[in-house]
Protein backbone atom coordinates (compact mmCIF):
# COMPACT_ATOMS: atom_id res chain seq x y z
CA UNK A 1 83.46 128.54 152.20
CA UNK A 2 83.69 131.65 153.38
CA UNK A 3 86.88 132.36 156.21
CA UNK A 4 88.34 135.29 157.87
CA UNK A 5 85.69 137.55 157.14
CA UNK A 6 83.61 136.73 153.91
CA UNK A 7 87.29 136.15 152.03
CA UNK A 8 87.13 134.04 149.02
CA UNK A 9 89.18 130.78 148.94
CA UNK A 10 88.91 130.56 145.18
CA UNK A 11 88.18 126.29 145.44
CA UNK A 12 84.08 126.35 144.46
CA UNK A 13 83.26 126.43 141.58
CA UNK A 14 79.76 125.95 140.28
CA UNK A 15 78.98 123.22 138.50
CA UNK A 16 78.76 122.98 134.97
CA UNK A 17 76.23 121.09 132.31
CA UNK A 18 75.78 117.49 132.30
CA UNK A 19 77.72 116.48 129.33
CA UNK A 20 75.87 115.37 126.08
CA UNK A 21 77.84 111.93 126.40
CA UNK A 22 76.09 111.17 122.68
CA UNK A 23 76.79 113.91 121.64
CA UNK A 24 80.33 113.50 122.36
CA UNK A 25 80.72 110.32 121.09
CA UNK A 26 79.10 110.66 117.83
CA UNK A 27 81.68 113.84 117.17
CA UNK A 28 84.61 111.20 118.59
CA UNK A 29 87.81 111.48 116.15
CA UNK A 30 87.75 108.09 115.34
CA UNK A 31 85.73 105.42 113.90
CA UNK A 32 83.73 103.53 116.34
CA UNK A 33 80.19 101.23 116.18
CA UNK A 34 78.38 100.36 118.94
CA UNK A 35 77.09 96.58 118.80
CA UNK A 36 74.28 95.03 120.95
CA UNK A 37 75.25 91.23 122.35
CA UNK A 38 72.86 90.43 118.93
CA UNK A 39 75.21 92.39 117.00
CA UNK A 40 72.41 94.73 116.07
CA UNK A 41 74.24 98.47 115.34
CA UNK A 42 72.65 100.32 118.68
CA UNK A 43 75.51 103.73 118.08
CA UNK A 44 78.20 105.32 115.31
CA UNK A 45 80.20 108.25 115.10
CA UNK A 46 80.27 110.42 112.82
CA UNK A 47 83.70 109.50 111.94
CA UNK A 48 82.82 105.95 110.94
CA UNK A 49 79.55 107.15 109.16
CA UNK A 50 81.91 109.22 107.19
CA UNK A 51 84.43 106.05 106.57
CA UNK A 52 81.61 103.57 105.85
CA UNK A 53 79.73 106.06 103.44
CA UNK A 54 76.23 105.31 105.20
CA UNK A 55 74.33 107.29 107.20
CA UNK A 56 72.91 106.80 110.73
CA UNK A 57 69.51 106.48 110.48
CA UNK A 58 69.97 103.96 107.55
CA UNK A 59 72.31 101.83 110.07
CA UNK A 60 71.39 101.89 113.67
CA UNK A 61 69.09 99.36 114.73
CA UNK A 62 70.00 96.74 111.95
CA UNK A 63 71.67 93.75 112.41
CA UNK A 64 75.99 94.17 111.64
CA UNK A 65 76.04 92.28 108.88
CA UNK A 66 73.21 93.40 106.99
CA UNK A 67 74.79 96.64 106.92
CA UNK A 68 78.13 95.31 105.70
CA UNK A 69 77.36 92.06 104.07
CA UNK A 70 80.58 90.39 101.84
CA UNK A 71 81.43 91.48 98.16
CA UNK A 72 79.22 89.25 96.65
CA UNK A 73 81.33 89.29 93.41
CA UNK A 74 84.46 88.32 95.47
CA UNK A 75 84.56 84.73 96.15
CA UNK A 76 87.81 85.37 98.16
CA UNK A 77 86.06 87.36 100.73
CA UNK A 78 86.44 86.37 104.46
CA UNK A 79 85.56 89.85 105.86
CA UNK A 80 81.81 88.46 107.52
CA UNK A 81 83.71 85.04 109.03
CA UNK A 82 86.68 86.83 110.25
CA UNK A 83 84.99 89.88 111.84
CA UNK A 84 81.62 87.58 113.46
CA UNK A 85 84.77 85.04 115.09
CA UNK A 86 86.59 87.98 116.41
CA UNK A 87 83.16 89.51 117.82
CA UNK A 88 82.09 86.00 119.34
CA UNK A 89 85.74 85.99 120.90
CA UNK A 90 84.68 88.86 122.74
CA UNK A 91 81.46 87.58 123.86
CA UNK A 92 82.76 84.24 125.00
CA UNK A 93 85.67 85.52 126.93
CA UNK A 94 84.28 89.28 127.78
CA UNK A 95 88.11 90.39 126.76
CA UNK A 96 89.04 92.78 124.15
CA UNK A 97 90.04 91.27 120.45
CA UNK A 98 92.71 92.83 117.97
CA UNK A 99 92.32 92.13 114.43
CA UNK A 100 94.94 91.60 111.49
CA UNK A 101 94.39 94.13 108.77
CA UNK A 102 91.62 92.72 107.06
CA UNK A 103 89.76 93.48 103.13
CA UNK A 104 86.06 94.41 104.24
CA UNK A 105 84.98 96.27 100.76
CA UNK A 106 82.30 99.24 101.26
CA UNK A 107 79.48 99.49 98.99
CA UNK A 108 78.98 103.22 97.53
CA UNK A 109 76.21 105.26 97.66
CA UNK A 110 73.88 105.57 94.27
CA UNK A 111 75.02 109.34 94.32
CA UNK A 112 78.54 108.37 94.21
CA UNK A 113 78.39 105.56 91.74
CA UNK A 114 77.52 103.03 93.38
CA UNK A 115 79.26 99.02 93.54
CA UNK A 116 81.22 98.07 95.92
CA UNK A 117 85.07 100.11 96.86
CA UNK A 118 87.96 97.78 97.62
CA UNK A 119 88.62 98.76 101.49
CA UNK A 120 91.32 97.61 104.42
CA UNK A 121 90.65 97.95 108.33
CA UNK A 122 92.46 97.32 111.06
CA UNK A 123 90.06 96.44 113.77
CA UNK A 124 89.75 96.35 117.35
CA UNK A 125 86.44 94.89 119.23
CA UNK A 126 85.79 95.50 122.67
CA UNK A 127 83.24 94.38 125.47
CA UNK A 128 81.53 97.04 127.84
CA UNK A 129 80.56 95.14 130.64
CA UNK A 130 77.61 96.34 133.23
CA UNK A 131 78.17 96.39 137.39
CA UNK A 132 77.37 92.66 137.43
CA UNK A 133 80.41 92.07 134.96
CA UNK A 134 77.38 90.82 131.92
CA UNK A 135 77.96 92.08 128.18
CA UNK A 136 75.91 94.95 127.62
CA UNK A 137 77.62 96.36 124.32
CA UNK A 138 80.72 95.52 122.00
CA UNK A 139 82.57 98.86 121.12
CA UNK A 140 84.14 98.09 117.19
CA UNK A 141 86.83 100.48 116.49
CA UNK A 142 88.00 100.42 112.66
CA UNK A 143 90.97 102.20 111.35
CA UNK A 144 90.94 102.92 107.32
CA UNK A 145 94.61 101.38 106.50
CA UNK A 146 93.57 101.24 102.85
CA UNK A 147 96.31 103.40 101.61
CA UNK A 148 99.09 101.44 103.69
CA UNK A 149 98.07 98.31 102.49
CA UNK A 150 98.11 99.63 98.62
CA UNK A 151 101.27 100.88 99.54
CA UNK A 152 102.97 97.85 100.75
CA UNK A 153 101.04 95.91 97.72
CA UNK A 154 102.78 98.13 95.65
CA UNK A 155 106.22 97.41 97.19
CA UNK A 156 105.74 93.73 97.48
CA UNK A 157 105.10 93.68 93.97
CA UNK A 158 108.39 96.17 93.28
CA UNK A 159 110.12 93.02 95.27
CA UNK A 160 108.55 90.22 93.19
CA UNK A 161 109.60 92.37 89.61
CA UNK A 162 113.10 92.81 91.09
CA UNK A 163 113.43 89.28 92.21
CA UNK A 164 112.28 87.99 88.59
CA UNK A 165 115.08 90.23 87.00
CA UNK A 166 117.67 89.21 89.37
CA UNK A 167 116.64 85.24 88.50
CA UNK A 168 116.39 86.35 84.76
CA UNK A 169 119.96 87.45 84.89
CA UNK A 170 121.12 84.52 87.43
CA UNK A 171 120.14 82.47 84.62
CA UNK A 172 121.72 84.66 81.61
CA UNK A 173 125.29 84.43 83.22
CA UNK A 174 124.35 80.21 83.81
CA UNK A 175 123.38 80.61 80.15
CA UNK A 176 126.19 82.34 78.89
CA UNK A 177 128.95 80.39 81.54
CA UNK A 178 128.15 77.09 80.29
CA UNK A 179 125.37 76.87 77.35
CA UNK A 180 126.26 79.70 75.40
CA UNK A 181 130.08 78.78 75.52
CA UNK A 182 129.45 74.99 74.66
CA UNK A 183 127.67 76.95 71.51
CA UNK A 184 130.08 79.06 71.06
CA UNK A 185 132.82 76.35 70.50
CA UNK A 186 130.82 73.73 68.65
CA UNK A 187 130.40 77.17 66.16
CA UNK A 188 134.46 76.93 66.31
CA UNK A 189 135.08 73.56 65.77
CA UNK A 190 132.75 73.03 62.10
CA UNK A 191 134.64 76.61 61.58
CA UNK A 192 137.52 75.01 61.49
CA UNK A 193 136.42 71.47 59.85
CA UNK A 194 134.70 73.87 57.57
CA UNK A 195 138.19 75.48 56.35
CA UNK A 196 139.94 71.72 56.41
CA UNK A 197 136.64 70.74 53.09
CA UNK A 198 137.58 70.67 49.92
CA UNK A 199 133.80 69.51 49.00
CA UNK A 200 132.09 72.72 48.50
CA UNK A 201 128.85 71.19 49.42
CA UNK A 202 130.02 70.20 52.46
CA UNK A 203 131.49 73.29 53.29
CA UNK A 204 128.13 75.52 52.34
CA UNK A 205 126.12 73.14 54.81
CA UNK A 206 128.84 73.75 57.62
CA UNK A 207 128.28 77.70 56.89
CA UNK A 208 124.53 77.12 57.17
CA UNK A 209 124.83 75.12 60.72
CA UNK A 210 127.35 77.68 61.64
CA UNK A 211 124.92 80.79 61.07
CA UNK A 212 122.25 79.24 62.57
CA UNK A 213 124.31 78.25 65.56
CA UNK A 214 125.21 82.20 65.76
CA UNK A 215 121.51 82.88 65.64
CA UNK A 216 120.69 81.12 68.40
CA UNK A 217 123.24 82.37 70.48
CA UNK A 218 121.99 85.49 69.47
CA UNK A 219 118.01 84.79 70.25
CA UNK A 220 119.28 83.56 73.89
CA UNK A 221 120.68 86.39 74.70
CA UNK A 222 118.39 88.79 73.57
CA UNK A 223 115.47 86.44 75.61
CA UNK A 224 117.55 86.20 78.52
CA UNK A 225 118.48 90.19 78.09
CA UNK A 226 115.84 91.56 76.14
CA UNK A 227 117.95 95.38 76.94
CA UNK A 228 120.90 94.33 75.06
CA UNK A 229 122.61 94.21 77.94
């Protein structure tokens, strides 16, 4: 508005393009899917296109799970119950539902081999309601945590090998406290009744249970520390 003699406050400003909402939400950084109350895929960004290895116009207007069906080959696989109870969570109760991590394998395109790749998400589903508070869409946002989760595999099985080794050696000092000393003098004892023969027989069969006696104290701890230690 003009004031003062034509002067220019500097407040208007013209206004600018609608914004390409789909547009913006297809180049979103993050990976998002747009569900129908059917569950039928009705948007994607490009982000979870690029995640998923599919493509939009083989997705959108197909039913979630025929997209992303289980690993067929892994009888283990919960990703289809886990996923539809967290999604009918949201429809029941119209409130937003976090996932646990969760193994939801991807297949692969032909071009890139093909089969199914061993994935982890971390998901998060939530309802978009209309102005009479009624489910219009579901809004499932996936986070690739597949390299976390091999990471913490790998460390939980670091734990399990170090835990083994410390119980191996827990049970070479029990070993060696009790079994391999009660050993050790039974060896002593024929050594000595071995020395007190004059039959030369008897004496050459003490020798014999005496050697193997060493031997076995010798396999033990060579089982129990295969290192030498």
């Amino acid at each position: 508005m003009a004031v003062g003699g034509g002067g220019d406050t500097g407040g208007d400003h013209p206004a600018g393009p609608t914004p390409d909402f789909q547009a913006l939400f297809e180049a979103a950084p993050g990976c998002f899917l747009v569900l129908d109350p059917q569950l039928g895929i009705a948007a994607v960004s490009d982000a979870y296109l690029a995640a998923t290895m599919t493509e939009r116009a083989d997705i959108v207007g197909r039913h979630l799970f025929d997209v992303f069906p289980d690993n067929p080959d892994d009888p283990t696989a919960d990703g289809v119950a886990k996923l539809g109870a967290s999604l009918q969570r949201v429809i029941e109760h119209l409130r937003s539902d976090t996932m646990d991590d969760q193994k939801y394998d991807i297949r692969r395109p032909d071009d890139q081999g093909g089969g199914l790749e061993v994935r982890y998400w971390s998901p998060v589903n939530t309802p978009v309601l209309d102005g009479s508070a009624s489910l219009v869409y579901i809004i499932h946002r996936v986070e690739d945590v597949t390299d976390r989760v091999r990471v913490e595999q790998e460390l939980d099985a670091a734990r399990a090998q170090q835990a083994a080794l410390a119980e191996r050696a827990r049970i070479g000092r029990e070993l060696n406290d009790r079994i391999l000393l009660r050993i050790s003098t039974n060896s002593m004892d024929l050594a000595s009744a071995m020395n007190r023969s004059n039959d030369p027989e008897v004496t050459d069969r003490i020798r014999s249970v005496i050697a193997d006696l060493d031997a076995t104290i010798q396999e033990i701890r060579t089982t129990i520390f295969p290192s030498g230690t």
